[in-house]
N, C-alpha and C. Protein backbone atom coordinates (compact mmCIF):
# COMPACT_ATOMS: atom_id res chain seq x y z
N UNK A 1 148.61 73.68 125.28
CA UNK A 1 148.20 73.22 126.59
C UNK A 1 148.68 71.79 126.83
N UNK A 2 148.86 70.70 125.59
CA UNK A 2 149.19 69.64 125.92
C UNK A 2 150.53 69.65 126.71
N UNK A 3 151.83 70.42 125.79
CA UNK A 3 153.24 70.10 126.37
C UNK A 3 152.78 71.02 127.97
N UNK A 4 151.85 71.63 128.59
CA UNK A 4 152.06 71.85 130.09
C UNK A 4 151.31 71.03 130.81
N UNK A 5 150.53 69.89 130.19
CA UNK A 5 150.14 68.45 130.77
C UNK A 5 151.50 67.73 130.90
N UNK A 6 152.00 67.46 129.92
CA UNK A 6 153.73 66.83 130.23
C UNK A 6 154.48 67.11 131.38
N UNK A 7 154.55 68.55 131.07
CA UNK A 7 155.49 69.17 132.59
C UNK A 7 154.75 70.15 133.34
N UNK A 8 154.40 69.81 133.92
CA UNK A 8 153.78 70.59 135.32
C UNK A 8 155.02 71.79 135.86
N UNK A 9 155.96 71.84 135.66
CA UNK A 9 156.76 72.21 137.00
C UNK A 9 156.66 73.98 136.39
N UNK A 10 157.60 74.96 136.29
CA UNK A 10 157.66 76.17 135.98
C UNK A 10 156.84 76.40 135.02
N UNK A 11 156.52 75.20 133.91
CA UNK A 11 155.23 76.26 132.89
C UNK A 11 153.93 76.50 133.80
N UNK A 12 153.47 76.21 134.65
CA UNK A 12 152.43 76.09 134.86
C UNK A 12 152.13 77.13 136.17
N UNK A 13 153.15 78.38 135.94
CA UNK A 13 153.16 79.58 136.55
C UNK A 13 151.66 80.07 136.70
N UNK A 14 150.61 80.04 135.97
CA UNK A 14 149.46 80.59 135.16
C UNK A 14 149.00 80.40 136.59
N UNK A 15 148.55 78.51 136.61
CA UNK A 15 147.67 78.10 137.58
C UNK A 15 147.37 78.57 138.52
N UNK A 16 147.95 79.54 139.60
CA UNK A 16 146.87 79.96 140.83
C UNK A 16 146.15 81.22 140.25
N UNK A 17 146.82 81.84 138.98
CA UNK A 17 145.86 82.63 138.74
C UNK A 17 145.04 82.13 138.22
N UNK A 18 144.34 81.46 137.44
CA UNK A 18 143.42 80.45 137.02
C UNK A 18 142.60 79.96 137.99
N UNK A 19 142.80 79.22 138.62
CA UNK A 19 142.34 79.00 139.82
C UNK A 19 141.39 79.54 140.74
N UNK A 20 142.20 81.01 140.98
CA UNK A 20 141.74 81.77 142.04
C UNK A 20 140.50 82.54 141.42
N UNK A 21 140.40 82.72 140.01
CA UNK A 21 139.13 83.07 139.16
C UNK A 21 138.20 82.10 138.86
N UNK A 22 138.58 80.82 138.78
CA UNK A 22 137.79 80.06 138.79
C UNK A 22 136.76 79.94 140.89
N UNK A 23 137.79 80.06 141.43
CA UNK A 23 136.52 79.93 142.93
C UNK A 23 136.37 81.40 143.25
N UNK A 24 136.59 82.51 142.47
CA UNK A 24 135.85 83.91 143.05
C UNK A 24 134.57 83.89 141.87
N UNK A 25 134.55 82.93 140.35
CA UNK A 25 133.40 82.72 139.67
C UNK A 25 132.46 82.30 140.13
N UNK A 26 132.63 80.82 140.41
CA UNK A 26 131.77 79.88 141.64
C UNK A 26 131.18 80.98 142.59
N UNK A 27 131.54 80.87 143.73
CA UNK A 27 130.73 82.07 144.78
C UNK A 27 130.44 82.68 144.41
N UNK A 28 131.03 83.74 143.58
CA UNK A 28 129.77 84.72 143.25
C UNK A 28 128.89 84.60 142.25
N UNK A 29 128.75 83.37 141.57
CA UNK A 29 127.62 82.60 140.61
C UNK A 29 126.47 82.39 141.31
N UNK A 30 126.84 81.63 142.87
CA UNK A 30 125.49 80.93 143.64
C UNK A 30 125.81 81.86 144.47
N UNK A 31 126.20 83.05 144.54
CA UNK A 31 125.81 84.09 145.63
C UNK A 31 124.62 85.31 144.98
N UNK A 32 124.55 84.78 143.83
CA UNK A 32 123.25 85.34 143.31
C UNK A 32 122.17 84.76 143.52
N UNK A 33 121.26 85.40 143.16
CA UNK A 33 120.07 84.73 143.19
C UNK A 33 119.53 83.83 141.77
N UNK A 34 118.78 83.26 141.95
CA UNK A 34 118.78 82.09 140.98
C UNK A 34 118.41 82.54 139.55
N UNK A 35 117.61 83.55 139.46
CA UNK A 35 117.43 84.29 138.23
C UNK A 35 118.33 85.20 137.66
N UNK A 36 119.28 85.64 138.43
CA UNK A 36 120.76 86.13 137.50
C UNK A 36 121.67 85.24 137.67
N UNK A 37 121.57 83.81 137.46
CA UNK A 37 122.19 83.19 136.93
C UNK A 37 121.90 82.57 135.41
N UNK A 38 122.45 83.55 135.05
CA UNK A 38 122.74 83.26 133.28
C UNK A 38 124.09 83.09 132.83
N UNK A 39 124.22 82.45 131.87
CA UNK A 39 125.50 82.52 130.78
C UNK A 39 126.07 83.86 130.76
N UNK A 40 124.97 85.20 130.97
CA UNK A 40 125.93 86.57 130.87
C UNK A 40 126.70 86.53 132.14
N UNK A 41 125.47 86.17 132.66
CA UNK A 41 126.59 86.51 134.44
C UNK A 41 127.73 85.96 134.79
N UNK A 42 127.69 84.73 133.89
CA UNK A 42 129.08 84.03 134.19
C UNK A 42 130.44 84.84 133.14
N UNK A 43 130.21 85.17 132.35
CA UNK A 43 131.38 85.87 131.25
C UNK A 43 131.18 86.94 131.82
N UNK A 44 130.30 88.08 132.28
CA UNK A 44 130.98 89.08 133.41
C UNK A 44 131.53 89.04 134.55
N UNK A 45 131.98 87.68 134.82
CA UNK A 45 132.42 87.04 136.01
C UNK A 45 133.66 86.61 136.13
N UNK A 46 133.45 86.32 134.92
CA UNK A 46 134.99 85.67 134.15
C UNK A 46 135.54 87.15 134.15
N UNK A 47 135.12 87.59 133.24
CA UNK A 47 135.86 89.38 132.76
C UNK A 47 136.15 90.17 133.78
N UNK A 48 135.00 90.59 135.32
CA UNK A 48 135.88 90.98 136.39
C UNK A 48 136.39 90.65 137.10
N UNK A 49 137.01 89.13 136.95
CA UNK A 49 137.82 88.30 138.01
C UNK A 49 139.35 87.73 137.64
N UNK A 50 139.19 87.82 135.83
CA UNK A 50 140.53 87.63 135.12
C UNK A 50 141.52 87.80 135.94
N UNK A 51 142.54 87.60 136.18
CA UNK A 51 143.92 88.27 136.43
C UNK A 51 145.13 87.73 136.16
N UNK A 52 144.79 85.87 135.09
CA UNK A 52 146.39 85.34 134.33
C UNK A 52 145.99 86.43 133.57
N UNK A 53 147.44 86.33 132.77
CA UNK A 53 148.27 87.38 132.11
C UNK A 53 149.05 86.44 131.07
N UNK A 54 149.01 87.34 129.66
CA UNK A 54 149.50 86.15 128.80
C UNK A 54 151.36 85.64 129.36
N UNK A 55 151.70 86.93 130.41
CA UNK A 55 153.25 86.75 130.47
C UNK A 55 153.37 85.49 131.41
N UNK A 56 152.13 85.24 132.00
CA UNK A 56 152.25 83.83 132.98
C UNK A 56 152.50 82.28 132.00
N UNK A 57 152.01 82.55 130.77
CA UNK A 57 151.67 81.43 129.91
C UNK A 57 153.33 80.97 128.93
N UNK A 58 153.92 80.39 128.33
CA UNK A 58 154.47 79.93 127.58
C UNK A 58 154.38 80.83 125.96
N UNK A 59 152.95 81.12 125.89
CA UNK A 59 152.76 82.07 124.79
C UNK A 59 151.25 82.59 124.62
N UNK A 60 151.08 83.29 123.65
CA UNK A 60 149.83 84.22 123.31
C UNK A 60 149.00 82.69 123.60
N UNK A 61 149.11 82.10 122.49
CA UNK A 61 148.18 80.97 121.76
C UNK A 61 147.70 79.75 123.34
N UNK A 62 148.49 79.29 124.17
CA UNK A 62 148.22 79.33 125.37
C UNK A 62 147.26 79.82 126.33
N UNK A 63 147.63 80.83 126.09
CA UNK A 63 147.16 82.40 127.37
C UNK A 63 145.65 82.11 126.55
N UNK A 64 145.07 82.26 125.42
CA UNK A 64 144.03 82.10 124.92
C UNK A 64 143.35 80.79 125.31
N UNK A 65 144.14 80.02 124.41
CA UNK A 65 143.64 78.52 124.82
C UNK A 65 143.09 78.22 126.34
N UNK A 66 143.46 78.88 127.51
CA UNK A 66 143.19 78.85 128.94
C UNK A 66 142.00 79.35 129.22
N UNK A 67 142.19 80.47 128.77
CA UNK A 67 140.80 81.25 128.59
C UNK A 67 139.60 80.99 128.32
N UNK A 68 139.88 80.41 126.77
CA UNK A 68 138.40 79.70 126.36
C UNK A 68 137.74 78.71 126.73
N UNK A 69 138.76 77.38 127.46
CA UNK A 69 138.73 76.12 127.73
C UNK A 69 137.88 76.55 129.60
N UNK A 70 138.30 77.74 130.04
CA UNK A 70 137.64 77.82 131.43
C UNK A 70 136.45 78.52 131.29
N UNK A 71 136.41 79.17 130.89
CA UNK A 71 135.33 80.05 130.46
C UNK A 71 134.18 79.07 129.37
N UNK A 72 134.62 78.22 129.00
CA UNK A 72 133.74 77.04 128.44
C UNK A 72 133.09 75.88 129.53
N UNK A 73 134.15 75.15 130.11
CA UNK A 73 133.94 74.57 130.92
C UNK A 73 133.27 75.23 132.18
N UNK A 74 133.15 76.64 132.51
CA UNK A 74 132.44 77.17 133.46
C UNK A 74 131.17 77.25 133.26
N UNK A 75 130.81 77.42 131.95
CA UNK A 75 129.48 77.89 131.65
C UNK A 75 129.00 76.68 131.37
N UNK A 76 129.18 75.26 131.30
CA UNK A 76 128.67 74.32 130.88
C UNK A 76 128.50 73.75 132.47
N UNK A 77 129.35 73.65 133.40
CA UNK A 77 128.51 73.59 134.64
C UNK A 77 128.15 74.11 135.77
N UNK A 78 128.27 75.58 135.15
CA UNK A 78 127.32 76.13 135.95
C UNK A 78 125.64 76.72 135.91
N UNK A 79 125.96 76.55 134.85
CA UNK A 79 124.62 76.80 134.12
C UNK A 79 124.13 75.54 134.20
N UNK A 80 124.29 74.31 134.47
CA UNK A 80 123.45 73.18 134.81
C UNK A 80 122.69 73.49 136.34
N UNK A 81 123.28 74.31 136.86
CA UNK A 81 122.92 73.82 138.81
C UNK A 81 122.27 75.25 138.62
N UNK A 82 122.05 76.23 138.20
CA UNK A 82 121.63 77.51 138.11
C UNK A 82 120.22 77.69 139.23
N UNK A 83 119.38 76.69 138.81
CA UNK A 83 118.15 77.30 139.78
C UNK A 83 118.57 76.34 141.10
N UNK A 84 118.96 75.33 141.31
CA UNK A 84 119.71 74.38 142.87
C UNK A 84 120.18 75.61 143.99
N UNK A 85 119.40 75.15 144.87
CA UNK A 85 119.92 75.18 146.26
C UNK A 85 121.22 74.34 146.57
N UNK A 86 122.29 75.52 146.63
CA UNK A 86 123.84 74.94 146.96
C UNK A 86 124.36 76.32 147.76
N UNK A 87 125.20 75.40 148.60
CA UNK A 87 126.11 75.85 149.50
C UNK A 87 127.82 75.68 148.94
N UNK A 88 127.93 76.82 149.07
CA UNK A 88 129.91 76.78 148.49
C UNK A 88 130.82 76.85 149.82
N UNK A 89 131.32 75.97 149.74
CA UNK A 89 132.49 75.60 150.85
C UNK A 89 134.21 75.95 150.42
N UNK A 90 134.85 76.41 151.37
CA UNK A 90 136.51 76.22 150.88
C UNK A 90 136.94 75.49 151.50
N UNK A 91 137.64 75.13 150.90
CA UNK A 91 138.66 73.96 151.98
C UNK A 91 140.18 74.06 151.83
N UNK A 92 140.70 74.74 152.25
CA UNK A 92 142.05 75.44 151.58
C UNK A 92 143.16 74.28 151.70
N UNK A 93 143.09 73.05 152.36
CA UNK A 93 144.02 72.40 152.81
C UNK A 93 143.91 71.25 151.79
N UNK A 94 143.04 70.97 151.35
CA UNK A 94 143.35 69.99 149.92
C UNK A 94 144.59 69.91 148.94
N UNK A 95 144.86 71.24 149.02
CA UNK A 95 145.30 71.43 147.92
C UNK A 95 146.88 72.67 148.84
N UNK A 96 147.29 72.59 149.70
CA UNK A 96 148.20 73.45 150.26
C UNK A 96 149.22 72.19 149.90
N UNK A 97 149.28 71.56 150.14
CA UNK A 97 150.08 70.73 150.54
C UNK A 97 151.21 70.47 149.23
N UNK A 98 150.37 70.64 148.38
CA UNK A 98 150.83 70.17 147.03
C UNK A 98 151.33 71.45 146.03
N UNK A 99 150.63 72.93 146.38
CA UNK A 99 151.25 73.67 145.59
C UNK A 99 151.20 74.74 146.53
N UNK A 100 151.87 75.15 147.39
CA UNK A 100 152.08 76.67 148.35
C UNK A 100 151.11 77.92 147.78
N UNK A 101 151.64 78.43 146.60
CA UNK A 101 151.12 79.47 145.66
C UNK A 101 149.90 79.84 146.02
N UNK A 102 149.39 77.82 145.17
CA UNK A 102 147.87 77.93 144.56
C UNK A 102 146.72 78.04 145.59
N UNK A 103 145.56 78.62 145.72
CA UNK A 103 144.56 77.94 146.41
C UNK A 103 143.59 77.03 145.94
N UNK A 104 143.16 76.27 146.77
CA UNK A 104 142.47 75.17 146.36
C UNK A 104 140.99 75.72 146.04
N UNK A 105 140.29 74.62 145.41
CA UNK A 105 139.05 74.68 145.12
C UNK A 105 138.02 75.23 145.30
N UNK A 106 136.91 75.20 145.08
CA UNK A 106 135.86 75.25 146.63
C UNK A 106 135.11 73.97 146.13
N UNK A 107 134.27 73.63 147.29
CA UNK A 107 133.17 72.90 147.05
C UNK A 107 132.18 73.66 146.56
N UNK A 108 131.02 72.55 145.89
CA UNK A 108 129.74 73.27 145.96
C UNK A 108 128.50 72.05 146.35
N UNK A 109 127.88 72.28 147.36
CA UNK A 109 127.09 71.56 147.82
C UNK A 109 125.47 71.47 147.46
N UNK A 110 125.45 70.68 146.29
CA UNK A 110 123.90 70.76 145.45
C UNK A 110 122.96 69.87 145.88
N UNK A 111 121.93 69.87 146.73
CA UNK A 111 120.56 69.45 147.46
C UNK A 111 119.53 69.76 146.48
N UNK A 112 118.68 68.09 146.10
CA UNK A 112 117.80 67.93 145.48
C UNK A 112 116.74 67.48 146.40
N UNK A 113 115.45 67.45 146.38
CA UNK A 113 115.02 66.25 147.42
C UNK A 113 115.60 64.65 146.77
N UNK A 114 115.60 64.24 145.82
CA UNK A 114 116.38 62.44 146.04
C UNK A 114 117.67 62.93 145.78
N UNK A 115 118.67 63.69 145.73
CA UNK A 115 119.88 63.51 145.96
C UNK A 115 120.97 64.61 146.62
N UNK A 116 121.99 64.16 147.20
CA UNK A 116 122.88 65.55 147.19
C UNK A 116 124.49 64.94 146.65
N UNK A 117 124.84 66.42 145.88
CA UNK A 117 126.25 66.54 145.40
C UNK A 117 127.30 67.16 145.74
N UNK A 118 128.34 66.89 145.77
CA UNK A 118 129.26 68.01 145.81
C UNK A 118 130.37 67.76 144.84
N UNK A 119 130.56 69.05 144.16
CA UNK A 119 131.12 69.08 143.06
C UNK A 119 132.18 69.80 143.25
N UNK A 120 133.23 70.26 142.22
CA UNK A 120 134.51 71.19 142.75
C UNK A 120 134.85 70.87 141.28
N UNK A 121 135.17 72.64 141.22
CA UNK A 121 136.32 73.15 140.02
C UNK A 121 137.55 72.90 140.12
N UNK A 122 138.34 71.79 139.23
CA UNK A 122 139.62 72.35 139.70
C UNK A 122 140.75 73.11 138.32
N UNK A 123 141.38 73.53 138.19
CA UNK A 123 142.45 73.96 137.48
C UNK A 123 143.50 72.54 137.02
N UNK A 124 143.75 72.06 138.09
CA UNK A 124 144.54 71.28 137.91
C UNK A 124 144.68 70.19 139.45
N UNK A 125 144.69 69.02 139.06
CA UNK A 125 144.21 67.84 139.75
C UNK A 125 145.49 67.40 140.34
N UNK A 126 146.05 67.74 141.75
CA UNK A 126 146.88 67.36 142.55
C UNK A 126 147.03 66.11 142.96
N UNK A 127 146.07 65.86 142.87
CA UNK A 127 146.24 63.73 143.24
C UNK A 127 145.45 62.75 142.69
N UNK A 128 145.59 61.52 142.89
CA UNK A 128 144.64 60.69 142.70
C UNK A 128 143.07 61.19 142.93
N UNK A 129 142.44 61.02 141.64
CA UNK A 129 141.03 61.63 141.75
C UNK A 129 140.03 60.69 142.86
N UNK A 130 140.75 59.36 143.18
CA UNK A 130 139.90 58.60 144.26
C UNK A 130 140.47 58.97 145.55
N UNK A 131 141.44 59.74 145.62
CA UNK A 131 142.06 59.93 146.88
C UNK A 131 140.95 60.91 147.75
N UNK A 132 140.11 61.81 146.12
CA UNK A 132 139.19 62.86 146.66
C UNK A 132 138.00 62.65 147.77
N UNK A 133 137.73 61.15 147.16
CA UNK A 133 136.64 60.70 147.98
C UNK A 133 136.82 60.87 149.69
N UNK A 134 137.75 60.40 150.08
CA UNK A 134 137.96 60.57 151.21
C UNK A 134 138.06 61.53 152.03
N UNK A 135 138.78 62.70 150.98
CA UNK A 135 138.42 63.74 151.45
C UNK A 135 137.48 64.73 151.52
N UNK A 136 136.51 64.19 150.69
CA UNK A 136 135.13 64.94 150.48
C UNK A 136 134.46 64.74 151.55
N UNK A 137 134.14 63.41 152.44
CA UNK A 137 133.96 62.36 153.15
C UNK A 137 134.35 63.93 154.46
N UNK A 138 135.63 64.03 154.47
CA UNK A 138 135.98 64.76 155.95
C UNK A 138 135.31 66.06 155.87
N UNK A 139 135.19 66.65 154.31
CA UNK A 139 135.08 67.81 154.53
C UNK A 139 133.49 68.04 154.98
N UNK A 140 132.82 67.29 154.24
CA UNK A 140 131.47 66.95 154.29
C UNK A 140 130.75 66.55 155.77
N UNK A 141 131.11 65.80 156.64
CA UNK A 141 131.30 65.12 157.76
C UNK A 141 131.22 66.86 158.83
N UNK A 142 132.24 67.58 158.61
CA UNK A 142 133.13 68.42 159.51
C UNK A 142 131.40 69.27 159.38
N UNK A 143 130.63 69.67 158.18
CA UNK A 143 129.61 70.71 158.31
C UNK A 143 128.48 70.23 158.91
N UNK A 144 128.48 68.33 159.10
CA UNK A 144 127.37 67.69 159.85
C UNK A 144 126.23 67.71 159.28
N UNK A 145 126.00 67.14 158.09
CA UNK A 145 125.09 67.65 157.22
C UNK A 145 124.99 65.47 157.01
N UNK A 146 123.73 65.26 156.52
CA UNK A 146 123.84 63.80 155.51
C UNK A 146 125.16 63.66 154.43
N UNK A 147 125.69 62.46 154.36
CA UNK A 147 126.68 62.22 153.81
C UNK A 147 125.92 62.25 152.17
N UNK A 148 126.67 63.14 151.38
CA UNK A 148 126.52 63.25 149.82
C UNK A 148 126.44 61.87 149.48
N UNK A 149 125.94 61.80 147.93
CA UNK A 149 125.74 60.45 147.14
C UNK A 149 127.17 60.44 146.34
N UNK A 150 127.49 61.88 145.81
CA UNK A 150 128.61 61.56 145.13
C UNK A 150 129.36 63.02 145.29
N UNK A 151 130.60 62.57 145.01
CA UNK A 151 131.66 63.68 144.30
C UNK A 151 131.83 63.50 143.17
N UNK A 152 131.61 65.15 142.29
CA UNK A 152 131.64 64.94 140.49
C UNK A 152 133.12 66.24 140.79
N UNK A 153 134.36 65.43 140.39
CA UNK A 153 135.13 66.71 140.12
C UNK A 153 135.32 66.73 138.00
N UNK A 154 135.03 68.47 138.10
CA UNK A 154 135.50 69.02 137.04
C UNK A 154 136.39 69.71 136.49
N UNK A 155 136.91 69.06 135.74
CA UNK A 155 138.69 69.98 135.68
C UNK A 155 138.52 70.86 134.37
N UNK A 156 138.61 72.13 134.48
CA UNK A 156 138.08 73.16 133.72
C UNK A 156 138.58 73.60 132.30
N UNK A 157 139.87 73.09 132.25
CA UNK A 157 140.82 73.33 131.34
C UNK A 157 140.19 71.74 130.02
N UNK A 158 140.06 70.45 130.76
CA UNK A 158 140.15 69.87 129.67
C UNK A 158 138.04 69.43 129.52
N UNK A 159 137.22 69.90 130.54
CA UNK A 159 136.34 69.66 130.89
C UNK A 159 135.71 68.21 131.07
N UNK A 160 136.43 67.47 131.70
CA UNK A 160 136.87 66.13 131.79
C UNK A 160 136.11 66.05 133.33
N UNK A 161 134.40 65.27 133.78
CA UNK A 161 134.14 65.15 134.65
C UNK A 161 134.28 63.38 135.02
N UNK A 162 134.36 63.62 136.63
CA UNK A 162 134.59 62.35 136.98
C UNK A 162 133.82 62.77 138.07
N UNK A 163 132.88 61.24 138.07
CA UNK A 163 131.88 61.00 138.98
C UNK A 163 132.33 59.96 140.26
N UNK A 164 131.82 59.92 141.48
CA UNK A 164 132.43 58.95 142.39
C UNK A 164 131.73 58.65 143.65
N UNK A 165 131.63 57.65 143.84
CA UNK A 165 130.82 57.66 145.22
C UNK A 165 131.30 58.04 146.39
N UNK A 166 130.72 58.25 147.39
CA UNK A 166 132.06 58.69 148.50
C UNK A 166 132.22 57.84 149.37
N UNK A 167 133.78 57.16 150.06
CA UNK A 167 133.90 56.78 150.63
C UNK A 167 133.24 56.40 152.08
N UNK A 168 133.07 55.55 152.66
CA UNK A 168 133.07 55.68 154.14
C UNK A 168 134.11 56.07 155.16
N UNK A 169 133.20 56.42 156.43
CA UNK A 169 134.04 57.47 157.12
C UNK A 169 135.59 57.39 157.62
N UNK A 170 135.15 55.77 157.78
CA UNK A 170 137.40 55.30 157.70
C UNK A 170 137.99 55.39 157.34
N UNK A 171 138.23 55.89 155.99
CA UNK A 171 138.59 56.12 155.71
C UNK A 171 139.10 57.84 154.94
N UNK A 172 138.47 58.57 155.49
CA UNK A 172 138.81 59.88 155.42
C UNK A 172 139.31 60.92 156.41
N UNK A 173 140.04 61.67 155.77
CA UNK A 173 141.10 63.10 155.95
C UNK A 173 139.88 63.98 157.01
N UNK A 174 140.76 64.08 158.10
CA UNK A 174 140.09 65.71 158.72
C UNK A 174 140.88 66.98 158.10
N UNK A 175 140.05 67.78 157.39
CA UNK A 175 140.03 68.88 156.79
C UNK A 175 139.16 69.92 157.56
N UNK A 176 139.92 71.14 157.53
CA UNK A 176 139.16 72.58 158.20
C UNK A 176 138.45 72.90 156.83
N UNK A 177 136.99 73.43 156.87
CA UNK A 177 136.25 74.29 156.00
C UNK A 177 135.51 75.83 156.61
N UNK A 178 135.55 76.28 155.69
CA UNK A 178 134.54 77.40 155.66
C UNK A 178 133.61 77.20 154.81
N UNK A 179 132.30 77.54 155.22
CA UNK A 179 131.35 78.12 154.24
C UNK A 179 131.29 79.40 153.91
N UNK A 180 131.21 79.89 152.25
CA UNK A 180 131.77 81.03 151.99
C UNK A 180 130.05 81.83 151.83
N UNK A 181 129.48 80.97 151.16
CA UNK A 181 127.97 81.52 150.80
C UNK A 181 127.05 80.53 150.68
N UNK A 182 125.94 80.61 150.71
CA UNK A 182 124.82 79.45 150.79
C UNK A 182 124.04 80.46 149.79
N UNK A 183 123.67 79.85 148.46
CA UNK A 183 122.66 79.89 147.35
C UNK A 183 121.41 79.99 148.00
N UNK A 184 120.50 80.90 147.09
CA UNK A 184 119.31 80.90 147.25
C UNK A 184 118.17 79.50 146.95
């Protein structure tokens, strides 16, 4: 996995399939209800949503390595927010710009009474991770909701979270969203 940190360009065929299992996991994690969210539900989630293929990868040992590292990193935060009231958002334009293929992220919008979050899976981190703020800022803004305390993005492969406050509104991107599902 390291030499496809080096070069991004043709090894990294894998990524929208990766990706695209990582935000059909998400939604249908908090499209349950809060008590089948377990650790099983997430590895049957993983298992009927798979679709890299070791022929996408560089090799077997790869194709594995991807596997375990998402399927690790999934269950470590999702199983934190399990009983939270969250809303999952897409925002497909984050991330168009930068790889045609891939689709982007989703949000997930976690409401505490003292705080709210929004967090996002990614596969692989298209820009400056402060660039996100701003755009969290638009996407957040666009549903008209109180402005979040922070953006935590998690990148699934090396499970490497970064926490951030969010910008003010001047500085942020108008982005189109959908809401895909709202958690129990």
């Amino acid at each position: 996995m390291r030499k496809h940190q080096r070069d991004r360009g043709t090894k990294w065929k894998w990524a929208p399939a990766v990706q695209r299992t990582v935000n059909q996991v998400v939604a249908e994690f908090y499209r349950s209800d809060p008590h089948q969210r377990t650790g099983l539900r997430v590895l049957e989630l993983i298992g009927k949503n798979w679709t890299a293929t070791p022929s996408l990868f560089e090799g077997t040992y790869d194709y594995y390595e991807a596997l375990l590292k998402t399927t690790d990193h999934l269950l470590q935060g999702l199983l934190q927010d399990r009983d939270s009231h969250s809303i999952v958002i897409e925002a497909p334009q984050i991330y168009a710009k930068k790889r045609k293929n891939c689709p982007g992220p989703l949000l997930v919008c976690k409401k505490t009474s003292q705080s709210c979050v929004l967090r996002t899976y990614w596969v692989e981190i298209p820009c400056e991770v402060e660039n996100l703020q701003s755009i969290a800022w638009g996407l957040y803004s666009a549903i008209q909701e109180p402005l979040p305390d922070r953006l935590e993005v998690v990148h699934v492969l090396s499970g490497r979270r970064t926490r951030l406050p969010i910008k003010s509104p001047s500085h942020s991107q108008s982005v189109t969203l959908k809401t895909i599902t709202e958690g129990a």
